[in-house]
N, C-alpha and C. Protein backbone atom coordinates (compact mmCIF):
# COMPACT_ATOMS: atom_id res chain seq x y z
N UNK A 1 -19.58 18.19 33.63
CA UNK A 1 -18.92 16.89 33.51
C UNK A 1 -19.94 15.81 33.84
N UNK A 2 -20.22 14.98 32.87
CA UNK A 2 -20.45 13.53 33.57
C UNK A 2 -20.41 12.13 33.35
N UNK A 3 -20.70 11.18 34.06
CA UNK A 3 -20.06 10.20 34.04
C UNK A 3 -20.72 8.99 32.67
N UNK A 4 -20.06 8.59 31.77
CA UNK A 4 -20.88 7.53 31.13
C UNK A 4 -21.59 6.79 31.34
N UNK A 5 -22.18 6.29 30.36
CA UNK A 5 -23.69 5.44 30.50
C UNK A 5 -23.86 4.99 29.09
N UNK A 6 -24.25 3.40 29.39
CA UNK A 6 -25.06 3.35 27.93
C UNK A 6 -26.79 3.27 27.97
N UNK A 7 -27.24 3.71 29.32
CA UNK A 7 -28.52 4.01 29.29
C UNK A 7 -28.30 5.48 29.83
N UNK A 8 -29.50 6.21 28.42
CA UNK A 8 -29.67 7.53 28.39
C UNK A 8 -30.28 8.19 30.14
N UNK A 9 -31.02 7.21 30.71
CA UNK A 9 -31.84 7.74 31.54
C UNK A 9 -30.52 7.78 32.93
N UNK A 10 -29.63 6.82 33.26
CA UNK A 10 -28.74 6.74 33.74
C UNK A 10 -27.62 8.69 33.79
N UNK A 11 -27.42 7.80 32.44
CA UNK A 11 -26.46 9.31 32.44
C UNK A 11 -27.18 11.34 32.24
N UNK A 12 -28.60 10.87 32.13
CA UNK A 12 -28.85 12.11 33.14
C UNK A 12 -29.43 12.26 34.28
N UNK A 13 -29.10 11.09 34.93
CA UNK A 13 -29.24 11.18 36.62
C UNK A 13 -27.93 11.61 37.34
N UNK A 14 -26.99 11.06 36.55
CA UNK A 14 -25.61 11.21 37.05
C UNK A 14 -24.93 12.74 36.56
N UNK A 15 -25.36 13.30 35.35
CA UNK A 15 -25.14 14.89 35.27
C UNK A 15 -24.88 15.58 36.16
N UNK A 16 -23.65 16.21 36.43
CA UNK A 16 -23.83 17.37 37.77
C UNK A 16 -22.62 18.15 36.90
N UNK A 17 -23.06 19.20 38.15
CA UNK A 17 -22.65 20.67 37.80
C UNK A 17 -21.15 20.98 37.78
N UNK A 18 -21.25 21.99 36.75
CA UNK A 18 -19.42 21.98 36.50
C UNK A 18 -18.65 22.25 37.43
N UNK A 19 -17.73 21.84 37.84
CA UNK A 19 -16.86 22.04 38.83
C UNK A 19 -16.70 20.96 40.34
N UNK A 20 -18.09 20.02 40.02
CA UNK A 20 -18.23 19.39 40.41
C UNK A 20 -17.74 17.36 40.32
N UNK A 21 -17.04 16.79 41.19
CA UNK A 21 -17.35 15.47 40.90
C UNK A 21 -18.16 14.81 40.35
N UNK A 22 -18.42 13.87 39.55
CA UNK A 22 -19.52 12.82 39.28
C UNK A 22 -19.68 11.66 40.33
N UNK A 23 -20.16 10.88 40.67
CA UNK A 23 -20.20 9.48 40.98
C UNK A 23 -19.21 8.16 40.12
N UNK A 24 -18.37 8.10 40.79
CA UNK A 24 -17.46 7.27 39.55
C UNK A 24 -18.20 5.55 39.30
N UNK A 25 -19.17 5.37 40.40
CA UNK A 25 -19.67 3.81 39.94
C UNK A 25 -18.83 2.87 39.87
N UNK A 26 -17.36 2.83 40.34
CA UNK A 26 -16.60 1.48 40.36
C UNK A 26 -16.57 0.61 41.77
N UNK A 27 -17.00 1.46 42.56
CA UNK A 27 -16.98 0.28 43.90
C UNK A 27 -18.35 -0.03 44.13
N UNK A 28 -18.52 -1.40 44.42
CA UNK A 28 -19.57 -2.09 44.53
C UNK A 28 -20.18 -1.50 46.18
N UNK A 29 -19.77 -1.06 46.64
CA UNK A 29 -20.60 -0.42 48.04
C UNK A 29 -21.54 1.06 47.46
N UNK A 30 -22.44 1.31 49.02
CA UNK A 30 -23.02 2.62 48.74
C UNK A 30 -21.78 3.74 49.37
N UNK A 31 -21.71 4.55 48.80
CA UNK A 31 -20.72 5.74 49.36
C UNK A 31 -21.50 6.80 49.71
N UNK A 32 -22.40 7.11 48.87
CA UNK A 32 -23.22 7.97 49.59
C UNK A 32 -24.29 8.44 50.29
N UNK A 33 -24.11 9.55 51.22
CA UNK A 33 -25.39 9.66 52.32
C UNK A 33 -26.04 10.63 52.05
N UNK A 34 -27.76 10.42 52.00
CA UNK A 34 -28.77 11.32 51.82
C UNK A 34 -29.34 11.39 53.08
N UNK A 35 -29.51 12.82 53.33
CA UNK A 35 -30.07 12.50 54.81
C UNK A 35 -31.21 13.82 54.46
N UNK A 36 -32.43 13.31 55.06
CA UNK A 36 -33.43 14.68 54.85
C UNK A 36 -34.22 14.40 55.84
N UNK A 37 -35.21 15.34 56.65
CA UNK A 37 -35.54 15.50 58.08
C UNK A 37 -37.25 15.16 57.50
N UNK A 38 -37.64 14.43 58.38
CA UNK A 38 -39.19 14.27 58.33
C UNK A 38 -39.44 14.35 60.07
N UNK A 39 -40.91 14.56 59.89
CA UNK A 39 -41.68 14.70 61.32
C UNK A 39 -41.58 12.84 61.95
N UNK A 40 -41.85 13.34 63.42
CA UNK A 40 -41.71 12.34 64.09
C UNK A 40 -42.85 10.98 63.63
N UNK A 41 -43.97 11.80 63.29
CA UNK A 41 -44.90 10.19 62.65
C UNK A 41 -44.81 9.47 61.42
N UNK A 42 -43.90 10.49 60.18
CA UNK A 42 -43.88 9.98 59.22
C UNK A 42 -42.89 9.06 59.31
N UNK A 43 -41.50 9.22 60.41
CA UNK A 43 -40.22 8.90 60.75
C UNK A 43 -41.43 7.36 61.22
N UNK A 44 -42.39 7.40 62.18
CA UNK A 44 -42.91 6.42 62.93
C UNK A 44 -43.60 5.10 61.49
N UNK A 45 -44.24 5.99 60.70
CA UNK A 45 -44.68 5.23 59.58
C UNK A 45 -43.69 4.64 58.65
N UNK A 46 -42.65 5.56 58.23
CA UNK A 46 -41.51 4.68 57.64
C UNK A 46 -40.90 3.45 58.28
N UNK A 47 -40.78 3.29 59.50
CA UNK A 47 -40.09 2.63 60.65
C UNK A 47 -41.38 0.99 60.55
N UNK A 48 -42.47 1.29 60.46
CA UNK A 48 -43.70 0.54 60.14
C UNK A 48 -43.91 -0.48 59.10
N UNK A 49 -43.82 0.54 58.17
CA UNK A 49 -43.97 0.32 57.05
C UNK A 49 -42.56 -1.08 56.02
N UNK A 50 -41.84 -0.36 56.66
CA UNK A 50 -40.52 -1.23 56.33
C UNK A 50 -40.47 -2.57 56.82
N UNK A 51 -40.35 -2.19 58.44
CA UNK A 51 -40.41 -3.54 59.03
C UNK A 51 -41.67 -4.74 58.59
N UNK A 52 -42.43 -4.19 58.13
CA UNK A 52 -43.77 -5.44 57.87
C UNK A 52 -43.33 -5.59 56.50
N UNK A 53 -42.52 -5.30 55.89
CA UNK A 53 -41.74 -5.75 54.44
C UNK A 53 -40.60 -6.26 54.73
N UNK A 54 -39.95 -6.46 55.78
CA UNK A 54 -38.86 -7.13 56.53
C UNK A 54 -37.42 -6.17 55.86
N UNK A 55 -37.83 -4.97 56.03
CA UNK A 55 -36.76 -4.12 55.63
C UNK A 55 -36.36 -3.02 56.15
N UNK A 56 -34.93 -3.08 56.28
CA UNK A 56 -34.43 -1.63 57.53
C UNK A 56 -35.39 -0.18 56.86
N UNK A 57 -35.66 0.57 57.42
CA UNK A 57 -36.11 2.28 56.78
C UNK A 57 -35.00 2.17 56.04
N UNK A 58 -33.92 2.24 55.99
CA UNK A 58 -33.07 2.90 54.74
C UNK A 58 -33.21 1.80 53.70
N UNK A 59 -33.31 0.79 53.74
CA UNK A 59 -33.56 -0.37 52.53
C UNK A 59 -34.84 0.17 52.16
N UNK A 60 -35.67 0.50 52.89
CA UNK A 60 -37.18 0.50 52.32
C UNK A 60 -37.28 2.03 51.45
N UNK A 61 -36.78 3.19 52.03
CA UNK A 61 -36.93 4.09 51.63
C UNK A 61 -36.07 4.45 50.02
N UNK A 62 -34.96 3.71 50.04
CA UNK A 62 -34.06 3.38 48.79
C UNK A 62 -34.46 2.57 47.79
N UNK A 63 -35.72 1.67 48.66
CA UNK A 63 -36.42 0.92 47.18
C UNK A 63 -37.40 1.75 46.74
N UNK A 64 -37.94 2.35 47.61
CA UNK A 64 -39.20 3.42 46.92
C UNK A 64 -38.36 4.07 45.67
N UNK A 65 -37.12 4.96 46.00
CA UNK A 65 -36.50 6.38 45.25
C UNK A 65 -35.98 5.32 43.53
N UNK A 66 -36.11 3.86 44.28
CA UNK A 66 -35.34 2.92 42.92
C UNK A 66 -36.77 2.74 41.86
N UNK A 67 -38.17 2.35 42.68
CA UNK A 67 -38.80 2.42 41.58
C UNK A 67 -39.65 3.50 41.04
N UNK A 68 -39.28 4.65 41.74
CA UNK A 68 -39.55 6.13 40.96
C UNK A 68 -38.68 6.62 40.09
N UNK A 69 -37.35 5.93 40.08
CA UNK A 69 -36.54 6.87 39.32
C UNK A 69 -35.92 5.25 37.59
N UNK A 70 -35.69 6.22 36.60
CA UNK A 70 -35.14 5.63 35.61
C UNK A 70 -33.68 4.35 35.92
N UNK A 71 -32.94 5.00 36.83
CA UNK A 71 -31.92 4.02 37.81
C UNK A 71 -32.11 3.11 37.74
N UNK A 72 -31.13 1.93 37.44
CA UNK A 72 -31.19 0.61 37.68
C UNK A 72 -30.10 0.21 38.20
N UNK A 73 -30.08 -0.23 39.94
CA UNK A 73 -28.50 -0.57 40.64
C UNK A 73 -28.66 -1.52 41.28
N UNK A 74 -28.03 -2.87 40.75
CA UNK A 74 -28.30 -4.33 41.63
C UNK A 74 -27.59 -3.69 43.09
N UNK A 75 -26.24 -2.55 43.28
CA UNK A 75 -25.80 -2.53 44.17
C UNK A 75 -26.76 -1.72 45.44
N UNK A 76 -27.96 -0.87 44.88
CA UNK A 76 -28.53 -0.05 45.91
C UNK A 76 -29.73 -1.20 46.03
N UNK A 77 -30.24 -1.61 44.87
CA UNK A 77 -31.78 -3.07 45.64
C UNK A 77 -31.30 -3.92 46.36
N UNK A 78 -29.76 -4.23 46.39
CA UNK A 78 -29.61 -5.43 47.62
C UNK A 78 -29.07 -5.11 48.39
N UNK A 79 -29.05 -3.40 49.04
CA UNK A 79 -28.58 -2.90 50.24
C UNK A 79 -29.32 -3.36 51.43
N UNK A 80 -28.39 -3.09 52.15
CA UNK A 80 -29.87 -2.86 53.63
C UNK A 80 -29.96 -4.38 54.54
N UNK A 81 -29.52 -4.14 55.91
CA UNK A 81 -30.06 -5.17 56.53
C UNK A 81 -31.23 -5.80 56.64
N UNK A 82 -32.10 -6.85 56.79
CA UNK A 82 -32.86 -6.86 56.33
C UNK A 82 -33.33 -7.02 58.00
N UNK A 83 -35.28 -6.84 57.99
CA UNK A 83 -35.47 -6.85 59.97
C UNK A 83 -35.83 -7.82 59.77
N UNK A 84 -35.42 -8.99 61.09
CA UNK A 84 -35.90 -9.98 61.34
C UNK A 84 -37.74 -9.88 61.43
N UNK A 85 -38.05 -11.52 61.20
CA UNK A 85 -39.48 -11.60 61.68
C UNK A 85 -39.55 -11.61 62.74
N UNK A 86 -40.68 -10.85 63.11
CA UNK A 86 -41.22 -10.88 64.62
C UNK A 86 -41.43 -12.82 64.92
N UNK A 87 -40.96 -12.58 66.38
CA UNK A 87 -41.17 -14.08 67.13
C UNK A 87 -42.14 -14.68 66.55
N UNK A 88 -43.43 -13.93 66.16
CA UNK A 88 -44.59 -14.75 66.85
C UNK A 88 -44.59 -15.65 64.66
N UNK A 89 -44.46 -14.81 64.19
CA UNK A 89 -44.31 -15.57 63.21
C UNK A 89 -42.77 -16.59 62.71
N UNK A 90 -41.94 -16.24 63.30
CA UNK A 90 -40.80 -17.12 63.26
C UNK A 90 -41.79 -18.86 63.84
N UNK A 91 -42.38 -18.16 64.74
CA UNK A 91 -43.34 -19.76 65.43
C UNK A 91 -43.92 -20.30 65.10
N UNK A 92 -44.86 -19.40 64.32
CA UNK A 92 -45.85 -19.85 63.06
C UNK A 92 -45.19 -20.80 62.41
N UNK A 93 -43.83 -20.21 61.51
CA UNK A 93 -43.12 -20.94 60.25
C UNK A 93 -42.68 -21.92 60.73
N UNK A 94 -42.16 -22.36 61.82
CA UNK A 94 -41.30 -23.41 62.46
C UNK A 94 -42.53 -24.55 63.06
N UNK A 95 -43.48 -24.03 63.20
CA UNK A 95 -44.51 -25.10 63.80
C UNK A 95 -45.60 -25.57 62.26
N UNK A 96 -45.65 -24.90 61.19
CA UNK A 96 -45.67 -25.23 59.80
C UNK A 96 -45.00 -26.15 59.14
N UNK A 97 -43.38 -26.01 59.65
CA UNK A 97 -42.18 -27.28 58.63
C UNK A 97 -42.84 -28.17 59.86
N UNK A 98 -42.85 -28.48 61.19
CA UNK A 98 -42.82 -29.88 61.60
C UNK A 98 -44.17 -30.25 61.61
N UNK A 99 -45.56 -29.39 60.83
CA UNK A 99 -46.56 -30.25 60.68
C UNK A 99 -46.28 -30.65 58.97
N UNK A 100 -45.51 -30.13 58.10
CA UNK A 100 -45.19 -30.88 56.79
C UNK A 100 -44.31 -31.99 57.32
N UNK A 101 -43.66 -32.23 58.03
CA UNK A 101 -42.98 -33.25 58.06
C UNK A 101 -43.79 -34.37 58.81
N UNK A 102 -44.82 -34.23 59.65
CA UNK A 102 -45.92 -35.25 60.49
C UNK A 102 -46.80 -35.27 58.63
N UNK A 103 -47.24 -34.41 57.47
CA UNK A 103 -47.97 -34.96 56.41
C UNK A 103 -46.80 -35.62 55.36
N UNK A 104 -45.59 -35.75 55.64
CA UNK A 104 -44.70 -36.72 55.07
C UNK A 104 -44.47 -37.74 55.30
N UNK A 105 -44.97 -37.80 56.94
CA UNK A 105 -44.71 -39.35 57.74
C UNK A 105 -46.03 -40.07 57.10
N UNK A 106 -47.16 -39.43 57.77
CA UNK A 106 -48.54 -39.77 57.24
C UNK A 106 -48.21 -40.47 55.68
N UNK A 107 -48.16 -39.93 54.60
CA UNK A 107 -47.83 -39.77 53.49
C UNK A 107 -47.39 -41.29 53.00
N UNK A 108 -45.96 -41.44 53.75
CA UNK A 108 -45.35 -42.59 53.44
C UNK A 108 -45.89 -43.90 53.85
N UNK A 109 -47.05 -43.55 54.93
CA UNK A 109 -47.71 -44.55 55.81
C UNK A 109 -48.98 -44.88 55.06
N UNK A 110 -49.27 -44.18 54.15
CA UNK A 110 -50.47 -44.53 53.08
C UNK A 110 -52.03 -43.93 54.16
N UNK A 111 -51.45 -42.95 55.06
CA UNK A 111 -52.54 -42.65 56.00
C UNK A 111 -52.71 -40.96 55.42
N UNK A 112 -53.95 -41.19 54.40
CA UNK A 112 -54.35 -39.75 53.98
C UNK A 112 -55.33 -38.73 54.13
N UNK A 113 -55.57 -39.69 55.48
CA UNK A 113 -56.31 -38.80 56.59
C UNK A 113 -55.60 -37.98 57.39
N UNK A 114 -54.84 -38.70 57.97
CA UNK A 114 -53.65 -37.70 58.61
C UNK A 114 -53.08 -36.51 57.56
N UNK A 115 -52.46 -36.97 56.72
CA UNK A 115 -52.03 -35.93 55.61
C UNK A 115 -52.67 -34.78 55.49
N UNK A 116 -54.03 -35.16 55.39
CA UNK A 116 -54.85 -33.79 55.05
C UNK A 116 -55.07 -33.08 56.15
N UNK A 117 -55.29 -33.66 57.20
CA UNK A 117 -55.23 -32.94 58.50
C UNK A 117 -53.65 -32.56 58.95
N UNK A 118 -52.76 -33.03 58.81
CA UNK A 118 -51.92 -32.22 59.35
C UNK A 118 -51.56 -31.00 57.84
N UNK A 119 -51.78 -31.28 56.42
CA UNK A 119 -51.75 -30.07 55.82
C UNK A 119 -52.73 -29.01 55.77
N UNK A 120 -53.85 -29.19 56.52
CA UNK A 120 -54.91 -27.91 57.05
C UNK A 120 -54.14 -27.10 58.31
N UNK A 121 -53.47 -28.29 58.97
CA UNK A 121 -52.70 -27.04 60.44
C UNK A 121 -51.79 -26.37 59.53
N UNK A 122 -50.82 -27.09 58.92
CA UNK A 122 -50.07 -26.10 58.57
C UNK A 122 -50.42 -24.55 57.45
N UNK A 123 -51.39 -25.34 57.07
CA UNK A 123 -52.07 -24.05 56.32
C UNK A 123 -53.02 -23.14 57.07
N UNK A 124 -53.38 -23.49 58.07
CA UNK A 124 -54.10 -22.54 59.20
C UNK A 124 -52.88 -21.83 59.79
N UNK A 125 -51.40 -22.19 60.02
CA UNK A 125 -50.14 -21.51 60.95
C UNK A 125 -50.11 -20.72 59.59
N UNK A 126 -49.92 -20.87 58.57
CA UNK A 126 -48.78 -20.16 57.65
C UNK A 126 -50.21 -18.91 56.55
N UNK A 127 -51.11 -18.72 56.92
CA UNK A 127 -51.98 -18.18 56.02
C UNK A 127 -51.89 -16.51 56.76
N UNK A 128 -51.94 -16.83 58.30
CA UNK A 128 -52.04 -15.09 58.54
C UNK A 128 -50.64 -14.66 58.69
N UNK A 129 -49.42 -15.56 58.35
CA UNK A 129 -48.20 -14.66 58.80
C UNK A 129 -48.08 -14.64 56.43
N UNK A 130 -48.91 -15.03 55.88
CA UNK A 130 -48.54 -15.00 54.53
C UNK A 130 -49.45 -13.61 54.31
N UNK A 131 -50.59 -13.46 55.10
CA UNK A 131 -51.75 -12.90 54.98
C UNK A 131 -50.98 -11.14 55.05
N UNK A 132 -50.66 -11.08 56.23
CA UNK A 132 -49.82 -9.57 56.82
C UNK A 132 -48.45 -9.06 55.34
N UNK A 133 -48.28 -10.41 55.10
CA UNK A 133 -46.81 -9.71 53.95
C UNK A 133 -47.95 -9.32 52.76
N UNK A 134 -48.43 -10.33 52.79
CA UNK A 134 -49.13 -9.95 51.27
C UNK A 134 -49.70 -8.29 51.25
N UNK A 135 -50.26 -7.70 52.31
CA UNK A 135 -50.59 -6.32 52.43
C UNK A 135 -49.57 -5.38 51.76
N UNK A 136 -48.43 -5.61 51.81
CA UNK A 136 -47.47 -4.45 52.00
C UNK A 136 -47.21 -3.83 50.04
């Protein structure tokens, strides 16, 4: 038995064995749980790896299986809590908007000395917390 599709690659992901349920695809939640055992460092590297993409392990590990597989589910890519930024860059970003807003004051004041100097701080705060995402 299985469930329709008008993409071929879809409906043989969803194929299963006779006697078996399909996935019916009408509720917009995830229903189901995959659970598979890894060692404690890979568990440590997933846990890593995610968070510096600002994404729980199960968001992160569900986007990997999304762009290996033919699947396309707006409902499984926008799962997942997402992890907050660490402090130190939440500080970064917040001390970035109030030096754009000191090169807006500048700005309006026809003072474009200031401008450029306060848009070098903010581009000195916001380059290594842009620098770390861009890695991932």
């Amino acid at each position: 038995m299985s469930e329709k599709s008008e993409n071929p690659a879809v409906s043989a992901l969803l194929e299963t064995e006779p006697g078996t349920t399909p996935l019916s695809g009408k509720r917009p939640t995830l229903q189901q749980r995959f659970v598979t055992r890894v060692s404690p460092e890979l568990a440590r590297a997933i846990v890593v790896a995610s968070r510096r993409e600002g994404l729980s392990a199960s968001a992160w590990v569900r986007r990997l299986i999304l762009e290996r597989t033919p699947l396309q589910s707006d409902v499984d890519a926008h799962s997942g809590r997402p992890v907050r930024l660490p402090k130190e860059e939440v500080t970064a970003i917040a001390a970035a908007v109030r030096e754009l807003a000191s090169v807006n004051a500048a700005i309006s004041l026809s003072d474009g000395r200031a401008a450029r100097a306060g848009l070098d701080r903010a581009r000195d705060l916001l380059i290594p917390v842009l620098m770390r995402h861009a890695r991932r």
